[in-house]
C-alpha atoms as a PDB file:
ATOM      1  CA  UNK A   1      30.181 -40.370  28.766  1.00  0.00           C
ATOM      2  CA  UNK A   2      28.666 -43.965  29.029  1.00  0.00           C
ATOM      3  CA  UNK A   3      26.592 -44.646  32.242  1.00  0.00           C
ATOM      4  CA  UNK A   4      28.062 -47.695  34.327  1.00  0.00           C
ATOM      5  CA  UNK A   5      27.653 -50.338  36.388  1.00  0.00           C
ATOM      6  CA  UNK A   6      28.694 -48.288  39.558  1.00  0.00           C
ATOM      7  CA  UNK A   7      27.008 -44.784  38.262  1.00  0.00           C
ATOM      8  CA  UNK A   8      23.927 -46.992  38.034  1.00  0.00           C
ATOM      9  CA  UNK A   9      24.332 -48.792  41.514  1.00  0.00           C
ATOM     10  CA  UNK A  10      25.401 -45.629  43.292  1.00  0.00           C
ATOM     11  CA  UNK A  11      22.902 -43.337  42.262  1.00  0.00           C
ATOM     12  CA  UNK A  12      20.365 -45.991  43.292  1.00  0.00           C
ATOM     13  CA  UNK A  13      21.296 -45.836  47.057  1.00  0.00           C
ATOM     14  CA  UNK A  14      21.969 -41.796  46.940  1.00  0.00           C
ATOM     15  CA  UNK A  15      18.418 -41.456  46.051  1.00  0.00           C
ATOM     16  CA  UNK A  16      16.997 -44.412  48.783  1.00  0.00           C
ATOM     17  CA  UNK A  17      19.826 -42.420  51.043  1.00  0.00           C
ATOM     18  CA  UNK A  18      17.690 -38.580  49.942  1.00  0.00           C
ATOM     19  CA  UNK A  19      14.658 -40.316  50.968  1.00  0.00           C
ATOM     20  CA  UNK A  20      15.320 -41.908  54.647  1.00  0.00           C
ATOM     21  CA  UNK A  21      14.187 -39.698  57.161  1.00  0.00           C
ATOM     22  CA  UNK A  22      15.229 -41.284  60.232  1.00  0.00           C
ATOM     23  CA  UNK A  23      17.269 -39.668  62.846  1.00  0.00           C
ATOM     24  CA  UNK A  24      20.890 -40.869  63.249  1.00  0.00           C
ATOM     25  CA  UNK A  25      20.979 -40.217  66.467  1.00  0.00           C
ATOM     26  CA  UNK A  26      18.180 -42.413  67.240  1.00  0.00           C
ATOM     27  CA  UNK A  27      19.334 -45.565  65.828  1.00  0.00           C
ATOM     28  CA  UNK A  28      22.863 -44.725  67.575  1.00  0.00           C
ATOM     29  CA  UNK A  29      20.977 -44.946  71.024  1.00  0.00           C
ATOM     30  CA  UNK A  30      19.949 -48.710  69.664  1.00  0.00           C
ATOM     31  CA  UNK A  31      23.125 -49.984  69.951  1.00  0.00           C
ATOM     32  CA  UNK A  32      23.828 -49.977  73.286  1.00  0.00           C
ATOM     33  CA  UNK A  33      21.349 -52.565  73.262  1.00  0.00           C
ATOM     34  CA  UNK A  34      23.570 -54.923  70.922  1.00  0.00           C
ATOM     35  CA  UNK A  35      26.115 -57.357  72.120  1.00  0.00           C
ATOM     36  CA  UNK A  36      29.815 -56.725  71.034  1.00  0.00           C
ATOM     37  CA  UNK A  37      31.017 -57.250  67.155  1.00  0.00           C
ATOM     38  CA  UNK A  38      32.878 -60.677  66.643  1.00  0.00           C
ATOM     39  CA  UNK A  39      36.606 -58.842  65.909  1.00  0.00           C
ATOM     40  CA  UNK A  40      36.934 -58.509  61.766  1.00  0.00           C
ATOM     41  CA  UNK A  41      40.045 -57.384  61.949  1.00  0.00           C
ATOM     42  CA  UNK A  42      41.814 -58.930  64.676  1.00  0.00           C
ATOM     43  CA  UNK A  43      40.335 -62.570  62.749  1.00  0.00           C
ATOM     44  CA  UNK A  44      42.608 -61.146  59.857  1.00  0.00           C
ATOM     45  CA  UNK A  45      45.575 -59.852  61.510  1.00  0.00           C
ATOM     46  CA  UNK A  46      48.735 -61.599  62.830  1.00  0.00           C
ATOM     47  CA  UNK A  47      48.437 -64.935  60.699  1.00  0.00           C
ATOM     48  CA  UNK A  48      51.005 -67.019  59.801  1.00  0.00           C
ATOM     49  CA  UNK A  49      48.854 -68.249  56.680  1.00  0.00           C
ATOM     50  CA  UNK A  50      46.836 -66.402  53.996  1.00  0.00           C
ATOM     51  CA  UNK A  51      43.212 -65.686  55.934  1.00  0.00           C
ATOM     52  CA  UNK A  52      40.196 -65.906  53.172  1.00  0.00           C
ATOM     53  CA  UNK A  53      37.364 -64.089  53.356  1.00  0.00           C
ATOM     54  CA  UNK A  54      34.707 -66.177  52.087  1.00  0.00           C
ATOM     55  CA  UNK A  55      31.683 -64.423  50.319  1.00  0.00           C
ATOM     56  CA  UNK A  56      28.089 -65.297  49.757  1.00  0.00           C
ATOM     57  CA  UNK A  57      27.054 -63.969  46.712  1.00  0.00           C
ATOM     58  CA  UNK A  58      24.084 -64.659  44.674  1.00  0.00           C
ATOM     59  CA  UNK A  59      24.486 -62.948  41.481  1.00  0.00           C
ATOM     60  CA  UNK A  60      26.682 -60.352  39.602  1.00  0.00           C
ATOM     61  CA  UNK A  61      25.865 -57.137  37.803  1.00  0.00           C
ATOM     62  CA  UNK A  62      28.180 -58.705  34.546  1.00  0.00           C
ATOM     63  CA  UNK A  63      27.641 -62.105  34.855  1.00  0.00           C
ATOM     64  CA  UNK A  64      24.095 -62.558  35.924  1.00  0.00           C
ATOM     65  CA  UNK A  65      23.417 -65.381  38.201  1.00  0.00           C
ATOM     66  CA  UNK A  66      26.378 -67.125  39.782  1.00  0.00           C
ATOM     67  CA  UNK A  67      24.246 -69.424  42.626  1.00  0.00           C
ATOM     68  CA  UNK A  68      20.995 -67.867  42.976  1.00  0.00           C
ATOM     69  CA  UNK A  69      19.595 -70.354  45.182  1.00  0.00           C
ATOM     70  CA  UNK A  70      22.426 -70.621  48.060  1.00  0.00           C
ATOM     71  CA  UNK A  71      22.060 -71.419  50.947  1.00  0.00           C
ATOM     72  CA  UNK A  72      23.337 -69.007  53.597  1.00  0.00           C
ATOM     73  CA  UNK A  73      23.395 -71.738  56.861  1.00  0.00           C
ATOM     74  CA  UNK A  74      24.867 -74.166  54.427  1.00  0.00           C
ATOM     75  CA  UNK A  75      27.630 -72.374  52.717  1.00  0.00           C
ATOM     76  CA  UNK A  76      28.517 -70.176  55.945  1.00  0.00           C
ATOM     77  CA  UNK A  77      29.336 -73.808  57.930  1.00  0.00           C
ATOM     78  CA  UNK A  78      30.994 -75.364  54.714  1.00  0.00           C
ATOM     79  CA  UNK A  79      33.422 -71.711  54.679  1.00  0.00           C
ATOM     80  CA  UNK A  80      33.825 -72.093  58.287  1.00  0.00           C
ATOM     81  CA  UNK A  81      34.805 -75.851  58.086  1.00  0.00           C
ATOM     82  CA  UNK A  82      37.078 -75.363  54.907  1.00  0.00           C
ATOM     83  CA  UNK A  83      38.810 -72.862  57.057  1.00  0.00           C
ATOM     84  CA  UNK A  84      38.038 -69.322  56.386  1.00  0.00           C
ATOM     85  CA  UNK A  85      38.436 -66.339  58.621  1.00  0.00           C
ATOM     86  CA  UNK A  86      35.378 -64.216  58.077  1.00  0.00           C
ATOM     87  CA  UNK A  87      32.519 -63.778  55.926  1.00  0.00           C
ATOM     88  CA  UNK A  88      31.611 -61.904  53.912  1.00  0.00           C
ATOM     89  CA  UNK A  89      27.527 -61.072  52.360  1.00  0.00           C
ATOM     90  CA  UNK A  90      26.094 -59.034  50.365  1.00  0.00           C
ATOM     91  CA  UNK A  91      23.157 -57.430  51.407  1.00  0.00           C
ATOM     92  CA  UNK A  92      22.241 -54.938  48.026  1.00  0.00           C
ATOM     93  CA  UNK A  93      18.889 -57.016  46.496  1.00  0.00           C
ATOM     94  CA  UNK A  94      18.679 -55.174  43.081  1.00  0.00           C
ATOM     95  CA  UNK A  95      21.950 -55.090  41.725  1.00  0.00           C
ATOM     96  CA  UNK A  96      23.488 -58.503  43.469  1.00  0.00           C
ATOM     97  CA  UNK A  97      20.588 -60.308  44.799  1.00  0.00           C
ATOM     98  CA  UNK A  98      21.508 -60.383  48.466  1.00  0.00           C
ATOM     99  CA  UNK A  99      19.713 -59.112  51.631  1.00  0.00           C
ATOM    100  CA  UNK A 100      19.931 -58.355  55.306  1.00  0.00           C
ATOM    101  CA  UNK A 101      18.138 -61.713  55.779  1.00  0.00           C
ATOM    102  CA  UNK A 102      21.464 -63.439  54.228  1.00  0.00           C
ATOM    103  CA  UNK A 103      23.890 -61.504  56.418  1.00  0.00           C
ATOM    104  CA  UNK A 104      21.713 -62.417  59.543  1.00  0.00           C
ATOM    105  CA  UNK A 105      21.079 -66.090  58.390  1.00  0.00           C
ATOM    106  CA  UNK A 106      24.636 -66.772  57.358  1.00  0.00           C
ATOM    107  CA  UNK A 107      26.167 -65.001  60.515  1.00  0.00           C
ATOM    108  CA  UNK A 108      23.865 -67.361  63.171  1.00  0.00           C
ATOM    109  CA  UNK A 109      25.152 -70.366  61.300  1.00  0.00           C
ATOM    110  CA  UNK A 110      28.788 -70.295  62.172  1.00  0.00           C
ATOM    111  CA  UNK A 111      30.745 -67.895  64.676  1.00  0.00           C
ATOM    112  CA  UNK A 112      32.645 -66.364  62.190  1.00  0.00           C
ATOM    113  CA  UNK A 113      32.918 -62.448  61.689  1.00  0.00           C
ATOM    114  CA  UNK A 114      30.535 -60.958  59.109  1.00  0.00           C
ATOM    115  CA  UNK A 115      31.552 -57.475  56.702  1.00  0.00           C
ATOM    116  CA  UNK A 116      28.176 -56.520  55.033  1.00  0.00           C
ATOM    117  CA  UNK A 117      29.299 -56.053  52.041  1.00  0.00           C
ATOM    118  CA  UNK A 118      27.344 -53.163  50.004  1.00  0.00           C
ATOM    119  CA  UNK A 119      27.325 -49.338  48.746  1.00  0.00           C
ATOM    120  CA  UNK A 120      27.914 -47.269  51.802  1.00  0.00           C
ATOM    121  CA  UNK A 121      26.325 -43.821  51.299  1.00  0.00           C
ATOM    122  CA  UNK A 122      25.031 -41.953  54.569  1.00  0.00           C
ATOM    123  CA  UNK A 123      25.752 -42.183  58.147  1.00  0.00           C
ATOM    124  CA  UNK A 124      22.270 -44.245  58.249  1.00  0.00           C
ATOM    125  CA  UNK A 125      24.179 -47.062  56.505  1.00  0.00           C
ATOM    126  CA  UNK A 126      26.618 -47.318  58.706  1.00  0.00           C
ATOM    127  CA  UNK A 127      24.355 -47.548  61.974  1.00  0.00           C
ATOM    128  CA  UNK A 128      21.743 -50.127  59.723  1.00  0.00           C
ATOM    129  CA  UNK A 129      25.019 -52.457  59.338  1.00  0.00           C
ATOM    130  CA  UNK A 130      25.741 -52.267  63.158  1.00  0.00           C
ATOM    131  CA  UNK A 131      21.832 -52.630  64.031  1.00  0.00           C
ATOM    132  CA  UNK A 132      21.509 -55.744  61.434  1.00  0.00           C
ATOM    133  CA  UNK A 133      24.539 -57.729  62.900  1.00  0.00           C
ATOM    134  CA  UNK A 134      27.669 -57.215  61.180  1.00  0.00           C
ATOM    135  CA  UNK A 135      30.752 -57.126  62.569  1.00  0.00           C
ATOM    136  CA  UNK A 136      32.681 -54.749  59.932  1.00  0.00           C
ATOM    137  CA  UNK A 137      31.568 -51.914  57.544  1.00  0.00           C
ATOM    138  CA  UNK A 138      32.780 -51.497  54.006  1.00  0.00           C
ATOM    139  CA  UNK A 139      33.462 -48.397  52.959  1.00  0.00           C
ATOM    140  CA  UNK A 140      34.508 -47.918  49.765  1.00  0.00           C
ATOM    141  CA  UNK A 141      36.724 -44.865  48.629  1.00  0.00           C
ATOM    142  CA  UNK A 142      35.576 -44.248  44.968  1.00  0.00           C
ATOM    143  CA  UNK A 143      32.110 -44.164  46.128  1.00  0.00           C
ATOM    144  CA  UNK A 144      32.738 -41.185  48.481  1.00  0.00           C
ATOM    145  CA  UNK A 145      34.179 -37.762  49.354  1.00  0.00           C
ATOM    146  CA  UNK A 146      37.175 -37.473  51.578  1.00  0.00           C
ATOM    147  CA  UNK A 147      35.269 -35.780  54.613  1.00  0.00           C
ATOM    148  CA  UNK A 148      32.548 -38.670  53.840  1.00  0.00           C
ATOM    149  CA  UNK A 149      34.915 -41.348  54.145  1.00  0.00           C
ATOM    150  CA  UNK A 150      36.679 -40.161  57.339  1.00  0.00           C
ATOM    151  CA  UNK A 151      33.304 -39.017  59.361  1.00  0.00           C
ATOM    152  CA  UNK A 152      31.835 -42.769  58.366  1.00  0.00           C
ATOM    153  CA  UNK A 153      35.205 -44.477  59.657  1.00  0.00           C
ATOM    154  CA  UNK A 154      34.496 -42.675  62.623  1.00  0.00           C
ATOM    155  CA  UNK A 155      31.333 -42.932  62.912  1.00  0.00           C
ATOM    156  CA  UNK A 156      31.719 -47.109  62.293  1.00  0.00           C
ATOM    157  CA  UNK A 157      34.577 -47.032  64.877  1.00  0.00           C
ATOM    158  CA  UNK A 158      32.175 -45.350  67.414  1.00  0.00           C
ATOM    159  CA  UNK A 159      29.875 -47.736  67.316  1.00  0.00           C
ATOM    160  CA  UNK A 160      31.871 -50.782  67.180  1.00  0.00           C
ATOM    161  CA  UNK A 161      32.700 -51.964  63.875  1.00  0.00           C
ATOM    162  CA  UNK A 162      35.721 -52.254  62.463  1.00  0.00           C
ATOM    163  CA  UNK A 163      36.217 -51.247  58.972  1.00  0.00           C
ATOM    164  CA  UNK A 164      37.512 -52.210  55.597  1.00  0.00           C
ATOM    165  CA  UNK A 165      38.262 -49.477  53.675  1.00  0.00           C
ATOM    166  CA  UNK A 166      38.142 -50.375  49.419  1.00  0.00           C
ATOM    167  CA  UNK A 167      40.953 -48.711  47.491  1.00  0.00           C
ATOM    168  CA  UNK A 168      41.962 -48.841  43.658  1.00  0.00           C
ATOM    169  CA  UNK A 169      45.169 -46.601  43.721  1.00  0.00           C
ATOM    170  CA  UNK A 170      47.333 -44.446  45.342  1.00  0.00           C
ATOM    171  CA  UNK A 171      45.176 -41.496  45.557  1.00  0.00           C
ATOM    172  CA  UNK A 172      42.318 -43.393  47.159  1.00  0.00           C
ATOM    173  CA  UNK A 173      45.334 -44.773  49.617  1.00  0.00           C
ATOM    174  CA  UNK A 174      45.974 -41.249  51.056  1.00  0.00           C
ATOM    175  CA  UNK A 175      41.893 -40.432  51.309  1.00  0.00           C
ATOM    176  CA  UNK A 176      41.945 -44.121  53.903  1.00  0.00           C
ATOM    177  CA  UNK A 177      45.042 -42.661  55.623  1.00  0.00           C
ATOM    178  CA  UNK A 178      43.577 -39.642  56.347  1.00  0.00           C
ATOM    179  CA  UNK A 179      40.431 -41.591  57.323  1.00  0.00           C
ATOM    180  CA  UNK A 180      43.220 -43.637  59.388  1.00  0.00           C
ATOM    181  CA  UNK A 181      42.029 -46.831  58.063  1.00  0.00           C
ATOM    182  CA  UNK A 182      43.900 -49.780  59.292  1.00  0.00           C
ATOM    183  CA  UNK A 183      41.975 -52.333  57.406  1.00  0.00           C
ATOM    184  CA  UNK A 184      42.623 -51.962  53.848  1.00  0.00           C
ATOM    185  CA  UNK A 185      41.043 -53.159  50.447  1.00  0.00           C
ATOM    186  CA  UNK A 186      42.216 -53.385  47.553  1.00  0.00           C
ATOM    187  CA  UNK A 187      39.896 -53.965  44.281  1.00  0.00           C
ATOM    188  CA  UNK A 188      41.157 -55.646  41.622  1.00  0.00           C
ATOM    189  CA  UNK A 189      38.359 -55.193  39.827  1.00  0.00           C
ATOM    190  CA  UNK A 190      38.102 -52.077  38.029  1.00  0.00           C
ATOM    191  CA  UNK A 191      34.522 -50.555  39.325  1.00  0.00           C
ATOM    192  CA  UNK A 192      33.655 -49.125  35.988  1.00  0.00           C
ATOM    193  CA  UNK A 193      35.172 -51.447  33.488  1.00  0.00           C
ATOM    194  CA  UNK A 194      34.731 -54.837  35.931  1.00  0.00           C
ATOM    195  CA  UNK A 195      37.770 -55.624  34.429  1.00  0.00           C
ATOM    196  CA  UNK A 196      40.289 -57.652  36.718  1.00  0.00           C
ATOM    197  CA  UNK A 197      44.245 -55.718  36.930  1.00  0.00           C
ATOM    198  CA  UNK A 198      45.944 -58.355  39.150  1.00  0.00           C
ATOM    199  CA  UNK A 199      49.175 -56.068  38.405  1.00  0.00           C
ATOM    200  CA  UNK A 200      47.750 -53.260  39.848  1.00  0.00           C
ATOM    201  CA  UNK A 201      47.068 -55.265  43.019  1.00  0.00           C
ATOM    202  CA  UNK A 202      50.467 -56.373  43.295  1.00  0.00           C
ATOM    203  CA  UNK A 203      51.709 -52.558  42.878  1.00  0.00           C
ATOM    204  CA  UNK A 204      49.601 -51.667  45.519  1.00  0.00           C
ATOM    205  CA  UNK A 205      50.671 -54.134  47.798  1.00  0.00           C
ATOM    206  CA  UNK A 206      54.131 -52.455  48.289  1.00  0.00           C
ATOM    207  CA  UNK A 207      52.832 -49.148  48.950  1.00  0.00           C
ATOM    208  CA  UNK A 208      50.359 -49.823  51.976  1.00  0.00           C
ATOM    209  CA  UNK A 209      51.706 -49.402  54.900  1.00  0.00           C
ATOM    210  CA  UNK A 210      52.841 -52.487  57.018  1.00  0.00           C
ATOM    211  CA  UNK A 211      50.902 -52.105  59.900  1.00  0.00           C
ATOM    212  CA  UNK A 212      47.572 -51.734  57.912  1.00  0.00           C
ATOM    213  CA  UNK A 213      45.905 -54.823  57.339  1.00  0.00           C
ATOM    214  CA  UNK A 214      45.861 -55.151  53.542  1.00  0.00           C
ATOM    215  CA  UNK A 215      43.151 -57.473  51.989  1.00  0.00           C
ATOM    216  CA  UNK A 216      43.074 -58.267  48.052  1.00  0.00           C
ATOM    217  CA  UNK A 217      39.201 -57.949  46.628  1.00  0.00           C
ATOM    218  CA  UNK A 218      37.842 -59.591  43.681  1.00  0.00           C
ATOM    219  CA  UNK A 219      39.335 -61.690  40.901  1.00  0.00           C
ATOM    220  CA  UNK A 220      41.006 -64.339  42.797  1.00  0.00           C
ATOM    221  CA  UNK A 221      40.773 -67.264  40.903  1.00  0.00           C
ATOM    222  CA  UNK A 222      42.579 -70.374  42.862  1.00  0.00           C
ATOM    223  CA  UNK A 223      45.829 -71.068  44.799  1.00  0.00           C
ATOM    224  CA  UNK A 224      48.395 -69.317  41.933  1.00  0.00           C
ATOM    225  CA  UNK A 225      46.457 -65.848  42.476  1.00  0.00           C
ATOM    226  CA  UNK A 226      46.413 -66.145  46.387  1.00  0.00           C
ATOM    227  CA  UNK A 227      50.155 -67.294  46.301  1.00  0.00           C
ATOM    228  CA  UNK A 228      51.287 -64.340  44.087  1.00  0.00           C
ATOM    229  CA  UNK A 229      49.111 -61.478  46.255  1.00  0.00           C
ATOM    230  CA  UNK A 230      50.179 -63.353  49.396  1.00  0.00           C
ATOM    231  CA  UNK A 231      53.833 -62.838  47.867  1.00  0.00           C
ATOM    232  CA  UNK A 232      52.696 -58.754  47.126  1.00  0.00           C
ATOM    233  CA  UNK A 233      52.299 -58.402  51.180  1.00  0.00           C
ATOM    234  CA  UNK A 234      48.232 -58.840  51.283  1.00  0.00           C
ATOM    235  CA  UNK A 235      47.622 -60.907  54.404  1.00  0.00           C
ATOM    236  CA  UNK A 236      43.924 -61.969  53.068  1.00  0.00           C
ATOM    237  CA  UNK A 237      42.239 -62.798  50.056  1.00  0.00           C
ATOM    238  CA  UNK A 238      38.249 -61.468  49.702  1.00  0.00           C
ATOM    239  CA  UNK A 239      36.641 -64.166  47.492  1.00  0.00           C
ATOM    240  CA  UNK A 240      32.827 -64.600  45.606  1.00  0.00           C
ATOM    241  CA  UNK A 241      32.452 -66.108  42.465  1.00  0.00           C
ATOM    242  CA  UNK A 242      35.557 -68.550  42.532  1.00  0.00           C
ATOM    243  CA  UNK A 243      33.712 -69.839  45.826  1.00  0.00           C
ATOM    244  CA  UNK A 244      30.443 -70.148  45.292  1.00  0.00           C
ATOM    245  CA  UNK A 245      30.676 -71.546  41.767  1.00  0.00           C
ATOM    246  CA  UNK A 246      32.724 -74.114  43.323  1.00  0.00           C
ATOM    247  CA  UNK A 247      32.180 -77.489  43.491  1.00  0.00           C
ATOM    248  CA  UNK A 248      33.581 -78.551  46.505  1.00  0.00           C
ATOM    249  CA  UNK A 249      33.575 -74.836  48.172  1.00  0.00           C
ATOM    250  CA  UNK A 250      35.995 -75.862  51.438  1.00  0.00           C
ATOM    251  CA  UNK A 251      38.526 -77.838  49.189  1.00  0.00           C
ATOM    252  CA  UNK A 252      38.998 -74.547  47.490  1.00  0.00           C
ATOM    253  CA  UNK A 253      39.452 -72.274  50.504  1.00  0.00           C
ATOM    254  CA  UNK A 254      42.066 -74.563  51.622  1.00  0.00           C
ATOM    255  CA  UNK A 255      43.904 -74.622  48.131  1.00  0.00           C
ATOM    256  CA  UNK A 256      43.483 -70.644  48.401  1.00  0.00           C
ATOM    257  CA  UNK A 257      45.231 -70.811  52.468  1.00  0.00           C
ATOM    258  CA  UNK A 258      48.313 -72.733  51.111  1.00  0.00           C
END
């Protein structure tokens, strides 16, 4: 079987995860220090328009560079003036080019709510993303065990982020019910092909339940894409490349909000 892009990414942070030697518990104690997460979810829920999460994303494992020289403080004001409801920032440097340095730079700029978005592997992930300054936690279900995925939701919830959980079908939907995740992903794009299945999006939508808050991930291309997952019951859109490629980045939030 052919290695791929996420065998490649995950086995990177298992072994960084093998290696870290700090003590949980410890970096727990540091967040009593912190001042309350900006509310992730509660920016998404309850909307009478499609919310857009608006990502900063340097580069892509399959295409390469998308804008390698972005500016966070720039592009975080020009999401929050084109209307969006969070952000979103990767923070993995090897595989996507981003870093904690982004999230924090990006998340002073404006006052929206930040997800760091990256490959959540250990407990000392979770705490890092408090202790760096987001406001959610992605956790993504292909990447993890069951008893993984519901001691990190608990874990993030204990400490005061919300959470998105990242799903691909309906098995992974029962492993972030059990979890009782009620912020929930779903990728279009296939993690080991990186091929976009807009249909399988739209199945999905129907069979999360309604008082989750379901987000659509990757793939989103302009207003016709939003409209139709919109239509499947998704109450936000998660968007990257389309944005940051963009000319005119705020013009196309607002023709993804409708």
């Amino acid at each position: 079987m052919s290695v791929t892009y996420l065998d490649k990414i995950l086995d990177h942070h298992r072994a960084a995860a093998r290696d870290d030697r700090r003590s949980v518990d410890q970096l727990v104690e540091r967040v009593g220090d912190l001042d309350p997460c900006r509310g992730f979810r509660s920016a998404l829920a309850g909307r009478e328009q499609l919310g857009v999460i608006a990502e900063i994303k340097r580069r892509s494992p399959s295409k390469g560079d998308l804008n390698a020289d972005l500016d966070p403080t720039e592009l975080a004001r020009t999401y929050e003036r084109g209307g969006a409801s969070c952000l979103s920032v990767l923070t993995d440097g090897d595989h996507f080019g981003g870093s904690v340095d982004d999230l924090q730079t990006a998340r002073a700029a404006c006052m929206l709510p930040v997800i760091r978005k990256d490959f959540t592997v250990s407990e000392l992930d979770v705490v890092d993303t408090r202790l760096m300054g987001a406001d959610c936690v992605l956790l993504i279900a292909a990447a993890l065990d069951k008893s993984q995925l519901v001691a990190f939701h608990q874990l993030a919830s204990e400490i005061g982020l919300d959470v998105l959980v990242e799903i691909h079908d309906e098995a992974e939907l029962e492993m972030a019910l059990v979890a009782e995740a009620t912020l929930i992903g779903v990728n279009q794009r296939d993690l080991v092909t990186f091929e976009v299945d807009h249909d399988r999006a739209v199945r999905m939508g129907g069979v999360i339940p309604a008082e989750a808050v379901r987000v659509a991930e990757s793939g989103v291309r302009g207003g016709a894409d939003a409209r139709s997952l919109e239509a499947a019951g998704y109450q936000a859109v998660l968007v990257g490349e389309t944005l940051v490629t963009s000319e005119d980045p705020a013009d196309s939030i607002a023709e993804l909000i409708g």
